[in-house]
PDB file of N, CA and C in Angstrom:
ATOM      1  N   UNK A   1     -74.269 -82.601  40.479  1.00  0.00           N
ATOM      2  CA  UNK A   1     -75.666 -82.958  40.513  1.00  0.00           C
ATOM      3  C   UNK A   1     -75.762 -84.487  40.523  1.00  0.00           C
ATOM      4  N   UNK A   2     -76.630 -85.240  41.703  1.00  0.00           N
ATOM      5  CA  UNK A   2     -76.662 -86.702  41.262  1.00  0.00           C
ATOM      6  C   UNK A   2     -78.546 -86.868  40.990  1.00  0.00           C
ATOM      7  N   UNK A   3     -78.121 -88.293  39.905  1.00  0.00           N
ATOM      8  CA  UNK A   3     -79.379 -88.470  39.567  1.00  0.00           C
ATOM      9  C   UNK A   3     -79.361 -89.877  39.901  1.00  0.00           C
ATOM     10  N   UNK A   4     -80.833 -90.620  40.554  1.00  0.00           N
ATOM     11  CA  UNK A   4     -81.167 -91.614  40.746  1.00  0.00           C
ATOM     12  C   UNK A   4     -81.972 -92.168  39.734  1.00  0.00           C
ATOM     13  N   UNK A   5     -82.013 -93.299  39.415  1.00  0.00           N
ATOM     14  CA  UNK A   5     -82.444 -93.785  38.428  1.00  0.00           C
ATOM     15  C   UNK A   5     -83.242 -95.307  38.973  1.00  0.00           C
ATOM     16  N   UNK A   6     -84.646 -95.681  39.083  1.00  0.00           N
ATOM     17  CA  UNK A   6     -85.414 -96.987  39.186  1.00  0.00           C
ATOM     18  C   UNK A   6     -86.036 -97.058  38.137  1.00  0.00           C
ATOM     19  N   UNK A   7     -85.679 -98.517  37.867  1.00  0.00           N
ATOM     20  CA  UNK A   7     -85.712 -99.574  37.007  1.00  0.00           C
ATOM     21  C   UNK A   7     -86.895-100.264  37.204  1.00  0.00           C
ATOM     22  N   UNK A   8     -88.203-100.544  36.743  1.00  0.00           N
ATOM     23  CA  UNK A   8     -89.026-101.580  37.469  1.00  0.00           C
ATOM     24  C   UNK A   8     -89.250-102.596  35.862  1.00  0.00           C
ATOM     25  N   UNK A   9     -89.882-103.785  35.776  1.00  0.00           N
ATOM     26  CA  UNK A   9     -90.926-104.059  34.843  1.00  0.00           C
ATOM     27  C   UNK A   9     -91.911-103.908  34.742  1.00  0.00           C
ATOM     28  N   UNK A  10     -92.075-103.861  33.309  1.00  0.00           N
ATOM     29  CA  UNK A  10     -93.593-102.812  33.311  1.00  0.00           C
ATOM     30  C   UNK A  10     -94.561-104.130  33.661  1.00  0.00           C
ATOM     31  N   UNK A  11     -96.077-103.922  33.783  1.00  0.00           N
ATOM     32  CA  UNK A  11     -96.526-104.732  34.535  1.00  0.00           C
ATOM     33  C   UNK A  11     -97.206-105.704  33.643  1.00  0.00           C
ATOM     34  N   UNK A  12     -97.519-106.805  33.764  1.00  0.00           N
ATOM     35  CA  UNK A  12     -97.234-108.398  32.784  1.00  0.00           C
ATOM     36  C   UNK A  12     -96.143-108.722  32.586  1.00  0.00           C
ATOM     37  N   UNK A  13     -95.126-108.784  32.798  1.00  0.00           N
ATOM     38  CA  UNK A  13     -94.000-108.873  32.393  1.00  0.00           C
ATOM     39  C   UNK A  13     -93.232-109.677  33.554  1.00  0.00           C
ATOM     40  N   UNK A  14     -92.849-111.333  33.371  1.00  0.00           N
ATOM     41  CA  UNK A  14     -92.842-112.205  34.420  1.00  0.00           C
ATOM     42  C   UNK A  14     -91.762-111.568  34.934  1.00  0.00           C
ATOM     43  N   UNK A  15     -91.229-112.046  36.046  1.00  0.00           N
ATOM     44  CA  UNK A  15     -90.454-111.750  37.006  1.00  0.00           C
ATOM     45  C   UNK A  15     -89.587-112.667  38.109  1.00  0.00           C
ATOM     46  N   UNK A  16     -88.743-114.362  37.705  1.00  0.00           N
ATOM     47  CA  UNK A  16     -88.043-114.791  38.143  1.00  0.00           C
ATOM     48  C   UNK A  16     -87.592-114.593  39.197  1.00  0.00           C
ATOM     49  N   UNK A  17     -86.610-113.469  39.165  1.00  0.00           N
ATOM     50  CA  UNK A  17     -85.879-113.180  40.647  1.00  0.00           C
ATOM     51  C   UNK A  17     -86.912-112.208  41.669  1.00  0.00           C
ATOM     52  N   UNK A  18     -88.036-111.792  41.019  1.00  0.00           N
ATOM     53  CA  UNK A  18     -89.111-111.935  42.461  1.00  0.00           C
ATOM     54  C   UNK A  18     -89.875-112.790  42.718  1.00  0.00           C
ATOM     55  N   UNK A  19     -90.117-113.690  42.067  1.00  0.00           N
ATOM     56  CA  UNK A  19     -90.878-115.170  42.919  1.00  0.00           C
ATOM     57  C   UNK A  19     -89.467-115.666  43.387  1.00  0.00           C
ATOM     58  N   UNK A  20     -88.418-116.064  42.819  1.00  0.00           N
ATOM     59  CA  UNK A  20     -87.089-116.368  43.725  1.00  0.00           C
ATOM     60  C   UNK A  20     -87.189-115.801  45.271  1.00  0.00           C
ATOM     61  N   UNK A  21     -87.276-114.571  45.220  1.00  0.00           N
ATOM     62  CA  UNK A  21     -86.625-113.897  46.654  1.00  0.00           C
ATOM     63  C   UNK A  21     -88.608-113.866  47.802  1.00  0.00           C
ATOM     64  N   UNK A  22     -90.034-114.176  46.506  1.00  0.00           N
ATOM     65  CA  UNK A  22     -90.557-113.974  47.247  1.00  0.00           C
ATOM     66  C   UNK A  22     -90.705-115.987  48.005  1.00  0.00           C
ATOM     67  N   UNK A  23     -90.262-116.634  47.371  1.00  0.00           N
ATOM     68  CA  UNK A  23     -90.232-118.431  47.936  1.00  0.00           C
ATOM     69  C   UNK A  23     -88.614-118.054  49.222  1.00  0.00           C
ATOM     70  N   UNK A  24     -87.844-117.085  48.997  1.00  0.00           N
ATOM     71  CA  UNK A  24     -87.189-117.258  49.984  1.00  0.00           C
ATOM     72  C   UNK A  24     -87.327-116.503  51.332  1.00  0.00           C
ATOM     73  N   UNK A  25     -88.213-115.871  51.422  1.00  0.00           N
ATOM     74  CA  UNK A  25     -88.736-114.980  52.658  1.00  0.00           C
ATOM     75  C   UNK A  25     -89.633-116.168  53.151  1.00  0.00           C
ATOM     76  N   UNK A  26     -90.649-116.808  52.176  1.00  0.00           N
ATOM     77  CA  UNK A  26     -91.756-117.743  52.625  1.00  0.00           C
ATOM     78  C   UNK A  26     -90.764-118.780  53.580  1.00  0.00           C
ATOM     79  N   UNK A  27     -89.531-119.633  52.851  1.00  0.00           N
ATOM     80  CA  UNK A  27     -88.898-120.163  53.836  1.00  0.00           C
ATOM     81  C   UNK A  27     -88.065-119.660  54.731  1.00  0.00           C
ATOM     82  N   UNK A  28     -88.163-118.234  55.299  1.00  0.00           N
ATOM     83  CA  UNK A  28     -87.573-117.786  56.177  1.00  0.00           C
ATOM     84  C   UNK A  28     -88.551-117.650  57.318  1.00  0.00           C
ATOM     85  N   UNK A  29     -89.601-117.705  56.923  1.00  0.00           N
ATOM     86  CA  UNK A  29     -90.461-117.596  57.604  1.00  0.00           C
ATOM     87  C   UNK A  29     -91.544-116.138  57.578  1.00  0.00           C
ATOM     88  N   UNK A  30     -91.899-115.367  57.119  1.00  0.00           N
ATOM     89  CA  UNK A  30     -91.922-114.216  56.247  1.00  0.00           C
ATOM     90  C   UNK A  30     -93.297-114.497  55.820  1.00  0.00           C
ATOM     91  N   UNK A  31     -94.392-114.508  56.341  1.00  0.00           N
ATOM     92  CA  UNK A  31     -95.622-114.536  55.476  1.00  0.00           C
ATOM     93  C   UNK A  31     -96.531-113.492  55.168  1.00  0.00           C
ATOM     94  N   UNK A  32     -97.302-113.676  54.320  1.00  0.00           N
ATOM     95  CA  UNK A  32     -97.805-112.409  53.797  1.00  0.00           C
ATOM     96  C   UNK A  32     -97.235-111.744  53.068  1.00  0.00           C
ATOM     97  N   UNK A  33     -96.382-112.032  52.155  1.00  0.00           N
ATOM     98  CA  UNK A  33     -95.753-111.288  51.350  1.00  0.00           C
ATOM     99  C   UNK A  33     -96.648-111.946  49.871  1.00  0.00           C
ATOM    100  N   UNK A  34     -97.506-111.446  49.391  1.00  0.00           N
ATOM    101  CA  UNK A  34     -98.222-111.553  48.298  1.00  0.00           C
ATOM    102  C   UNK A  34     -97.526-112.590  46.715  1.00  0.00           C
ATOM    103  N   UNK A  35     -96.726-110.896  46.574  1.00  0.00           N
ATOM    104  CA  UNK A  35     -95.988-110.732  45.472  1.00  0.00           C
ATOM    105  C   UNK A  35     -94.526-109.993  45.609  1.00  0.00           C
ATOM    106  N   UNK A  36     -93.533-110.162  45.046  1.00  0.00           N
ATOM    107  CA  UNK A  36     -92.389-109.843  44.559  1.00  0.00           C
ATOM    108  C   UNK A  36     -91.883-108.815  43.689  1.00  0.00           C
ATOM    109  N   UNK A  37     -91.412-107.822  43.382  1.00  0.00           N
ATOM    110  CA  UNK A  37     -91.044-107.093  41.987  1.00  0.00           C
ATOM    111  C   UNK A  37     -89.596-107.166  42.401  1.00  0.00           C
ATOM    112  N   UNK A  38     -88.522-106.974  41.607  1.00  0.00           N
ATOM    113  CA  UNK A  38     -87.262-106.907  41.744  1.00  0.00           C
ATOM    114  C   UNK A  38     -87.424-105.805  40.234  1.00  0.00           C
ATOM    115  N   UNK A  39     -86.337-104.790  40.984  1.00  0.00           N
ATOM    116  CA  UNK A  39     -86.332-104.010  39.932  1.00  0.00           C
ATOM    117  C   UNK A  39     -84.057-103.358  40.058  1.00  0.00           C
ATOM    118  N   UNK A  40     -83.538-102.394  39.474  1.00  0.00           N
ATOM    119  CA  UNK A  40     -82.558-101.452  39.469  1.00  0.00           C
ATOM    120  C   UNK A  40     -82.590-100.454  40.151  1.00  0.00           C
ATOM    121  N   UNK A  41     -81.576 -99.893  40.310  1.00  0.00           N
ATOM    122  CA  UNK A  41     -81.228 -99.187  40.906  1.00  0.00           C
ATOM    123  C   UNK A  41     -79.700 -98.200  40.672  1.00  0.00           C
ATOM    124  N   UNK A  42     -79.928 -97.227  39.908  1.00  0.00           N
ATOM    125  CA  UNK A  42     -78.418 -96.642  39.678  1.00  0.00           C
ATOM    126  C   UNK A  42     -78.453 -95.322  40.083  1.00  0.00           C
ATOM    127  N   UNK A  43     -77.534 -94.832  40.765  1.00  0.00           N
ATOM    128  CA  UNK A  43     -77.163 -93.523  40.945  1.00  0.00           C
ATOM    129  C   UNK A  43     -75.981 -93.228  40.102  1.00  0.00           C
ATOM    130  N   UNK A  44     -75.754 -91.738  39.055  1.00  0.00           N
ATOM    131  CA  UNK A  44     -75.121 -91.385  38.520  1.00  0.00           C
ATOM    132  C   UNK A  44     -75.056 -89.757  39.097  1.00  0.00           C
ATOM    133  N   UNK A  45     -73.210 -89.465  39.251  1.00  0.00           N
ATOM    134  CA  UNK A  45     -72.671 -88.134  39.925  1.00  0.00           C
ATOM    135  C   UNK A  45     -72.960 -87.215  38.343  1.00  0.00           C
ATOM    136  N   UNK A  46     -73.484 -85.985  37.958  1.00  0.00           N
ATOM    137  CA  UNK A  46     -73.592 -85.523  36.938  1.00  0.00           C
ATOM    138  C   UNK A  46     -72.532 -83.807  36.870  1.00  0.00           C
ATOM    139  N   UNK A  47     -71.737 -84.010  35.958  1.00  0.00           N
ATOM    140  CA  UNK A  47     -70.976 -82.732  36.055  1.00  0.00           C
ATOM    141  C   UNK A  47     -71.805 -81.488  35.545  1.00  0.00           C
ATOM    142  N   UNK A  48     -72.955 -82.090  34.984  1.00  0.00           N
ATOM    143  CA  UNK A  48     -74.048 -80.777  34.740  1.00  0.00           C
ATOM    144  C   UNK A  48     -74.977 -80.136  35.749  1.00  0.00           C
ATOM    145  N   UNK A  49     -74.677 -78.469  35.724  1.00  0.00           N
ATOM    146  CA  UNK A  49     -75.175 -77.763  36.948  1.00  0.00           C
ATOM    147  C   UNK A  49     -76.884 -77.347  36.021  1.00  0.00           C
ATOM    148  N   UNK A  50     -76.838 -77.358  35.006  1.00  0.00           N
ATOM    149  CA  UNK A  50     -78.352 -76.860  34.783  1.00  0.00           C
ATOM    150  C   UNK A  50     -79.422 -78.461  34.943  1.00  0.00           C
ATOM    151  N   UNK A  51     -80.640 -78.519  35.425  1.00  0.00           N
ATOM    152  CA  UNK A  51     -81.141 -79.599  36.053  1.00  0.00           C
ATOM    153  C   UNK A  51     -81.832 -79.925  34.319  1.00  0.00           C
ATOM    154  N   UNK A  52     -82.408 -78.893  33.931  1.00  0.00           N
ATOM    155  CA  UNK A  52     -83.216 -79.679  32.622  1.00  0.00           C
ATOM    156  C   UNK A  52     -82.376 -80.830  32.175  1.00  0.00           C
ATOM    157  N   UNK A  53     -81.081 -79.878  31.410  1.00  0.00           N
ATOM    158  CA  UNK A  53     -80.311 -80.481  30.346  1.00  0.00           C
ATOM    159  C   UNK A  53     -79.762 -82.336  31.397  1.00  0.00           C
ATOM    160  N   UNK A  54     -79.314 -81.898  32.909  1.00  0.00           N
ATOM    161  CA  UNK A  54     -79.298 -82.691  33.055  1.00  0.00           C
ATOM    162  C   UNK A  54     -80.237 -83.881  33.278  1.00  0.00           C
ATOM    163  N   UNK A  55     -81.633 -83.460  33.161  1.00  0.00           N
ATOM    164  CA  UNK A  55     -82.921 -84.629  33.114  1.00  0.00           C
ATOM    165  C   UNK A  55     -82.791 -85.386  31.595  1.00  0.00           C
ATOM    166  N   UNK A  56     -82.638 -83.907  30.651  1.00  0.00           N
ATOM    167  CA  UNK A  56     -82.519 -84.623  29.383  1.00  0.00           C
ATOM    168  C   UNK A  56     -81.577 -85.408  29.240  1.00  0.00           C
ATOM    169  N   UNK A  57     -80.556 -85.137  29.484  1.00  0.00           N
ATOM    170  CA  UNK A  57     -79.050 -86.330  29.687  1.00  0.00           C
ATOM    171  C   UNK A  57     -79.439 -87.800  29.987  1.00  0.00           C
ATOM    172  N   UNK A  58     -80.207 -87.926  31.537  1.00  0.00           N
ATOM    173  CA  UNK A  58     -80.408 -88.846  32.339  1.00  0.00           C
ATOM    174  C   UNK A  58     -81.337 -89.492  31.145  1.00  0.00           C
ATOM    175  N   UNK A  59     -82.502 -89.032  30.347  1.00  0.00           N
ATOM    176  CA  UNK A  59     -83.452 -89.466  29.638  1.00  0.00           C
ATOM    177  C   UNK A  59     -82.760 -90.143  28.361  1.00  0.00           C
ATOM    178  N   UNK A  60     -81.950 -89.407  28.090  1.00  0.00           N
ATOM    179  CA  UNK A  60     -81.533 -90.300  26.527  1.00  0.00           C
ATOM    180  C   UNK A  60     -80.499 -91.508  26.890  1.00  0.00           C
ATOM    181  N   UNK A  61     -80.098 -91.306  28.228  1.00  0.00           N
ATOM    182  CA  UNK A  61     -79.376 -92.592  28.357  1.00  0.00           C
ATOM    183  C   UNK A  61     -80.033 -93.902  28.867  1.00  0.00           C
ATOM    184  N   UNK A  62     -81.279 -93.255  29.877  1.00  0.00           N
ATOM    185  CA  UNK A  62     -82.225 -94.506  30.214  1.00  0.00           C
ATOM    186  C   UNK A  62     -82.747 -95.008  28.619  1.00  0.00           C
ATOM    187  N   UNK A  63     -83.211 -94.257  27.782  1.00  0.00           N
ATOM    188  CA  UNK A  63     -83.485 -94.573  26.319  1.00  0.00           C
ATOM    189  C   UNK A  63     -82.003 -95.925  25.384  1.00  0.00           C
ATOM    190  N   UNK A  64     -80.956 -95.354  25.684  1.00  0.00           N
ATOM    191  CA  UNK A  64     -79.952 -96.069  24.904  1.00  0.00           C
ATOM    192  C   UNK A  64     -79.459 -97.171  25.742  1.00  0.00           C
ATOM    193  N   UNK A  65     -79.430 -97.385  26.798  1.00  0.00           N
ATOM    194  CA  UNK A  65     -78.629 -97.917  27.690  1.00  0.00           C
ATOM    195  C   UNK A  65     -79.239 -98.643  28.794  1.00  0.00           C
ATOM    196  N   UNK A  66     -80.042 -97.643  30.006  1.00  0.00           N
ATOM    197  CA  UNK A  66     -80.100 -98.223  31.216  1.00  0.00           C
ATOM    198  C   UNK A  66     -81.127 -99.213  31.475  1.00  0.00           C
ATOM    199  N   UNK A  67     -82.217 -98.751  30.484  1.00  0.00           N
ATOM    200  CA  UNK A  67     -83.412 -99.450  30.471  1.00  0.00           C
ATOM    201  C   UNK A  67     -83.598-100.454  29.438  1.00  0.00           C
ATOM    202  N   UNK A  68     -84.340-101.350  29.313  1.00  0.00           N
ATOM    203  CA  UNK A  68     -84.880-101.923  28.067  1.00  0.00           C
ATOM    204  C   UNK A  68     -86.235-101.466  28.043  1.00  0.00           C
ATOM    205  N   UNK A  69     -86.551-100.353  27.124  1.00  0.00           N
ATOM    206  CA  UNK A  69     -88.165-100.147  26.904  1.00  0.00           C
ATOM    207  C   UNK A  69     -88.779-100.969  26.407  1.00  0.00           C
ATOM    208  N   UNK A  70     -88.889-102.217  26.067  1.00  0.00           N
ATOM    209  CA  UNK A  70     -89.848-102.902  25.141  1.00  0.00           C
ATOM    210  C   UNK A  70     -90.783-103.631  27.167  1.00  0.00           C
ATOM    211  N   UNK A  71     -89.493-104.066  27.962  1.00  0.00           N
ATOM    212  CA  UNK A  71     -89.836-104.805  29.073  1.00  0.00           C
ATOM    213  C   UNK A  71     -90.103-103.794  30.596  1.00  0.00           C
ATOM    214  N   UNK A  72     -89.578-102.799  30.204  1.00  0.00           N
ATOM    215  CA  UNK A  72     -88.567-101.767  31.684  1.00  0.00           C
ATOM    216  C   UNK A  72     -89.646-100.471  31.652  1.00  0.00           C
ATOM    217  N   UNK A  73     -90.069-100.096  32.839  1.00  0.00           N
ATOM    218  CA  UNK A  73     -90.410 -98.723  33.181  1.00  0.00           C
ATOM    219  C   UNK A  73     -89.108 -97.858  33.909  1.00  0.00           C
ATOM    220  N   UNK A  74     -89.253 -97.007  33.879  1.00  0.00           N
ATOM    221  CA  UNK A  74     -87.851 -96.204  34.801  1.00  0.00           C
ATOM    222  C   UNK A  74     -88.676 -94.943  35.153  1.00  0.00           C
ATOM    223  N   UNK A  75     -88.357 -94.590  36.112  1.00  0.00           N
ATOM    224  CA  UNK A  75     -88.185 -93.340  36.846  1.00  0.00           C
ATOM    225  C   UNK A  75     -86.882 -92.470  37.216  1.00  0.00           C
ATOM    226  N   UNK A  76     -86.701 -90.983  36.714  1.00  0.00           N
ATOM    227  CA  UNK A  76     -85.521 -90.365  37.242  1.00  0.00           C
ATOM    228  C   UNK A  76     -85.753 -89.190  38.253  1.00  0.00           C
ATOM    229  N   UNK A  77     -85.118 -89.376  38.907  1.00  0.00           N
ATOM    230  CA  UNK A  77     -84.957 -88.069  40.584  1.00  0.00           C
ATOM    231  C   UNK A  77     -83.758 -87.272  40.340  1.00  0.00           C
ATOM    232  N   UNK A  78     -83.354 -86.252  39.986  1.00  0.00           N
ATOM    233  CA  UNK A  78     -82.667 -85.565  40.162  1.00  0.00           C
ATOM    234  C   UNK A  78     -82.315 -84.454  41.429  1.00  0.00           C
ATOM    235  N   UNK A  79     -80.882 -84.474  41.918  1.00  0.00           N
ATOM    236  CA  UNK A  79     -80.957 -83.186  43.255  1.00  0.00           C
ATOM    237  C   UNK A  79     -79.589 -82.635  43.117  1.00  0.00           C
TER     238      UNK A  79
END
């Protein structure tokens, strides 16, 4: 079973490496690009065939590990 995992910041929460990448499209030439978010991205292979247990899996590790909840929203996709 793999599970995808996005990372975003939750929203107020400044964002460096997207004004970075959105000043480097502007000098690429790239206009109209407003705003920026830079967020994660992890895919994990899961040896668990039942999907709950494996959502719950995916959930307590975005909780301990993948995310920072005080700053981080996440989303998980499982297939």
């Amino acid at each position: 079973m793999k599970a995808r995992v996005h990372i975003t910041l939750k929203n107020g929460v400044l964002d460096p490496q997207g004004k970075a990448i959105q000043h480097a499209l502007e000098a690429l030439g790239f206009s109209g690009v407003d705003d920026v978010r830079q967020g994660k991205y992890i895919e994990l292979d899961l040896a668990e065939t039942d999907r709950a247990k494996a959502e719950a899996n995916v959930e307590e590790m975005c909780k301990k590990l993948l995310s920072n909840m005080v700053i981080e929203n996440y989303t998980i996709d499982i297939d």
